[in-house]
N, C-alpha and C. Protein backbone atom coordinates (compact mmCIF):
# COMPACT_ATOMS: atom_id res chain seq x y z
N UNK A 1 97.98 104.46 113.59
CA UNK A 1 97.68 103.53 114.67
C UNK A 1 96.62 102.54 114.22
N UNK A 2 95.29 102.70 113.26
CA UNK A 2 94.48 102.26 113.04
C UNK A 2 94.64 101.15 112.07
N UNK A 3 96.11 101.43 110.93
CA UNK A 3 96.28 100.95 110.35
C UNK A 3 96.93 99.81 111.26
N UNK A 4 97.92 99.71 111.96
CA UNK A 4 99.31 98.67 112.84
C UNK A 4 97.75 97.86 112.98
N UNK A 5 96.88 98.48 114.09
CA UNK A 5 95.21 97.64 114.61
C UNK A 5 94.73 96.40 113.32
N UNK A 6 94.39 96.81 112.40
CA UNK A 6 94.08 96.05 111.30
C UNK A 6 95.15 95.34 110.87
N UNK A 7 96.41 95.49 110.62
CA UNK A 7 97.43 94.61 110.29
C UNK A 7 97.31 93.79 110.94
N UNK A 8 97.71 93.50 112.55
CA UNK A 8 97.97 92.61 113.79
C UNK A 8 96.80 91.92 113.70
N UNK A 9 95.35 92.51 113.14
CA UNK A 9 94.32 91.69 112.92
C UNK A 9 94.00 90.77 111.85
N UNK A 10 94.50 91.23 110.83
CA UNK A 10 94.53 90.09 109.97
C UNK A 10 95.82 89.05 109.66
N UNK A 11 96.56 89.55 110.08
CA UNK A 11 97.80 88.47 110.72
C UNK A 11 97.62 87.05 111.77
N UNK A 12 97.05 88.00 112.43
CA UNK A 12 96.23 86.83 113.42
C UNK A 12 94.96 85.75 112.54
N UNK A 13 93.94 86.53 112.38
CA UNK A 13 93.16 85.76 111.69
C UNK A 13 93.49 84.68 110.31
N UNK A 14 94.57 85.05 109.91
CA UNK A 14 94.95 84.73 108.76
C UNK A 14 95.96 83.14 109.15
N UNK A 15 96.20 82.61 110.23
CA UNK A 15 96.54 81.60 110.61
C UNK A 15 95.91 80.39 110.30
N UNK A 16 96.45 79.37 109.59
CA UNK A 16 96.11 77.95 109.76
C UNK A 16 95.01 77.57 110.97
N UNK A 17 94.19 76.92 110.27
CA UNK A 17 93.16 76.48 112.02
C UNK A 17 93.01 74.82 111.27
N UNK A 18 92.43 74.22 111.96
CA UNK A 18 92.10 73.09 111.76
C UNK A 18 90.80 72.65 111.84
N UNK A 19 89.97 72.08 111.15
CA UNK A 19 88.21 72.03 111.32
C UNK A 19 87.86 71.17 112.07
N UNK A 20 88.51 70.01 112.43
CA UNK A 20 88.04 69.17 113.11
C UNK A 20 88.69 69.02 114.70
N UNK A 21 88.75 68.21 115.16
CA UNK A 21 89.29 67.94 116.50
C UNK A 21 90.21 66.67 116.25
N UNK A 22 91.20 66.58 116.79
CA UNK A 22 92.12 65.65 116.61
C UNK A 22 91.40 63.82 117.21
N UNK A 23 90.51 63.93 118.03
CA UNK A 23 89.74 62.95 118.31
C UNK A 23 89.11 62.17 116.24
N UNK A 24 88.54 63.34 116.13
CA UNK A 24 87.64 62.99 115.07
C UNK A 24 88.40 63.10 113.52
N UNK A 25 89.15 63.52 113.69
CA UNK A 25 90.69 63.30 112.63
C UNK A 25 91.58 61.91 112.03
N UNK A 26 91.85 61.59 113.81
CA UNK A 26 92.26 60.35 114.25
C UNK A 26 91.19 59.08 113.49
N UNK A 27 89.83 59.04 113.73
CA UNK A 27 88.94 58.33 113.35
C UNK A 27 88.67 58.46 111.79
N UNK A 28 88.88 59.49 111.16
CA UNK A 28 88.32 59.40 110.21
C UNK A 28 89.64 59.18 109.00
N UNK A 29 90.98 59.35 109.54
CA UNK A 29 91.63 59.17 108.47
C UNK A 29 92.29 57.84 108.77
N UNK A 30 91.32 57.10 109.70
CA UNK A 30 91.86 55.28 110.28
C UNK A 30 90.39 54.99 108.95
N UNK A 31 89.62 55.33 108.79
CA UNK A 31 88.59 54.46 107.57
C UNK A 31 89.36 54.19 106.24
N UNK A 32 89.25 53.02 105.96
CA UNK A 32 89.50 52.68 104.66
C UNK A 32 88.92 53.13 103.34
N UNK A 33 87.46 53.51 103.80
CA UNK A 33 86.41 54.03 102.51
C UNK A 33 86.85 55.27 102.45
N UNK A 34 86.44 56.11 103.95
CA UNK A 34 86.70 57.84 103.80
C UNK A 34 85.30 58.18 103.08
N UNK A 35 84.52 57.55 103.14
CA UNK A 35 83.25 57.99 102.89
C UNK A 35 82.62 58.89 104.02
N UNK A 36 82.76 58.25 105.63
CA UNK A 36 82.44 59.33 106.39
C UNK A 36 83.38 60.22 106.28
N UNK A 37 84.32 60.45 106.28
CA UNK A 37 85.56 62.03 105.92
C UNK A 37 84.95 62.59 104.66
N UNK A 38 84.50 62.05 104.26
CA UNK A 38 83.84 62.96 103.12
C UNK A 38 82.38 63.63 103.36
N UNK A 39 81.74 62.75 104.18
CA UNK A 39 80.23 62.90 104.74
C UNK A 39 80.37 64.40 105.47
N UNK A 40 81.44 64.22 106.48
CA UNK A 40 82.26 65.07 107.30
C UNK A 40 82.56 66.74 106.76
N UNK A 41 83.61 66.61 105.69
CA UNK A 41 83.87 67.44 104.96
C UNK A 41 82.47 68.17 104.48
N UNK A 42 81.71 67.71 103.79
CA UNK A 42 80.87 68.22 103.11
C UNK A 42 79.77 68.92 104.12
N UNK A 43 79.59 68.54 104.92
CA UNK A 43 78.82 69.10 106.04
C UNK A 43 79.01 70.40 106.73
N UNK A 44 80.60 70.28 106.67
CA UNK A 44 81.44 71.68 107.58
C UNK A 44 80.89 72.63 106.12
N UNK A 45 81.52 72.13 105.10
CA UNK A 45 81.28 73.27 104.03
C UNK A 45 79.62 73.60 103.68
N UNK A 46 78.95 72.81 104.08
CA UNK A 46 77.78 73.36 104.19
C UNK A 46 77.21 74.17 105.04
N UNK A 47 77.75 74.12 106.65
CA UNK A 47 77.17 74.94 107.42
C UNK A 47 77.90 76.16 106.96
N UNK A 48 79.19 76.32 106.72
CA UNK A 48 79.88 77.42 105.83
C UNK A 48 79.58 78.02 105.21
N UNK A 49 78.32 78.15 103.99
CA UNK A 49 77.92 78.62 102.93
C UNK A 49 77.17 79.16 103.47
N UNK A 50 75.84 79.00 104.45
CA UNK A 50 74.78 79.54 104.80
C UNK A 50 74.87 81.01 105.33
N UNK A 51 76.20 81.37 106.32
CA UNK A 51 75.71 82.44 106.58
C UNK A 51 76.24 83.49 105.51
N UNK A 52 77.19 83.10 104.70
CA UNK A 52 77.46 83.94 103.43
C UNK A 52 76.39 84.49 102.31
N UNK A 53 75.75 82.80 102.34
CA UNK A 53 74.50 83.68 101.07
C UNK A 53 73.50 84.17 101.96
N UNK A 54 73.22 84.17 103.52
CA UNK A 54 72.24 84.73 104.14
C UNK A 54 72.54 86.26 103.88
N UNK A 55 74.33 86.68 103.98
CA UNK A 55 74.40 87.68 103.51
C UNK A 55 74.59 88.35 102.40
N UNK A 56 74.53 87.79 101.34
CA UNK A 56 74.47 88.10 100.01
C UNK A 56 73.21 88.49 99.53
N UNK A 57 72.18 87.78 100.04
CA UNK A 57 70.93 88.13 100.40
C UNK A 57 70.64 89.39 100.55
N UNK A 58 70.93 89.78 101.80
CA UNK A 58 70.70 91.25 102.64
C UNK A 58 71.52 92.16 101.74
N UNK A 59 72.57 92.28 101.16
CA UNK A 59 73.38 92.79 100.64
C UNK A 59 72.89 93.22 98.93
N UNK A 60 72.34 92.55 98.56
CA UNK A 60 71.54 92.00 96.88
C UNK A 60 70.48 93.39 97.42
N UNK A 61 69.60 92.96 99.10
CA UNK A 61 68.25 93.70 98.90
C UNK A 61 68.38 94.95 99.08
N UNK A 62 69.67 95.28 100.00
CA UNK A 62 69.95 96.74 100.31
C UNK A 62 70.88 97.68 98.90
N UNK A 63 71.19 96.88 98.14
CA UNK A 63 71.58 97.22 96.92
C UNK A 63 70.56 98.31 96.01
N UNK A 64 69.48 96.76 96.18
CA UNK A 64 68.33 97.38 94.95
C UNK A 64 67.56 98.22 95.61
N UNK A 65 67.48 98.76 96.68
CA UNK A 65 66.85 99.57 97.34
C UNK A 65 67.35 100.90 97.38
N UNK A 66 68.86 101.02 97.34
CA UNK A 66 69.77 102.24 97.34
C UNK A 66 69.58 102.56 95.51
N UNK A 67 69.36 101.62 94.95
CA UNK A 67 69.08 102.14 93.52
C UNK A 67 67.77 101.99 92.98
N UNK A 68 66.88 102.11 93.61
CA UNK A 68 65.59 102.52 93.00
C UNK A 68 65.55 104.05 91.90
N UNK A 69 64.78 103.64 91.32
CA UNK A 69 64.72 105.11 89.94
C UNK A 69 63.72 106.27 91.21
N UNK A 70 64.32 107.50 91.19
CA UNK A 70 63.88 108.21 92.24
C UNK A 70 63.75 108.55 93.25
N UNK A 71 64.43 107.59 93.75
CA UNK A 71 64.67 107.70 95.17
C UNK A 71 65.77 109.01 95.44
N UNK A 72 65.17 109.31 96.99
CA UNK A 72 65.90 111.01 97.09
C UNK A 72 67.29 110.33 97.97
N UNK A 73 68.86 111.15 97.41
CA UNK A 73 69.50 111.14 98.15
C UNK A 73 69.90 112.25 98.60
């Protein structure tokens, strides 16, 4: 059962989405430069990165902590 749960879940999640809004789509692929679509782009992928290395972070510190020399398990 737990397994079907996780399938249907990443089936779902695993769908095409779109980043922008069709308002701001519309506008940005009417520019001739595409300098703001790029301004654009680069921005989404920036707020993107942050909470990943916030957790790579936490993940790095709870690492070196589970492997300290001596520590009792």
């Amino acid at each position: 059962m737990k397994t079907k749960i996780v399938f249907i879940s990443v089936l779902l999640f695993s769908l095409p989405a779109e980043a922008q809004c069709a308002m701001c789509r519309a506008v940005l692929e009417s520019e001739e430069g595409q300098e703001t679509a790029k301004g654009i782009n680069n921005g989404i992928v920036y707020l993107m990165i942050i909470p990943y290395v916030l957790i790579a972070i936490v993940g790095y510190f709870i690492y070196r902590n589970k492997k300290k020399p001596g520590s009792q398990q």
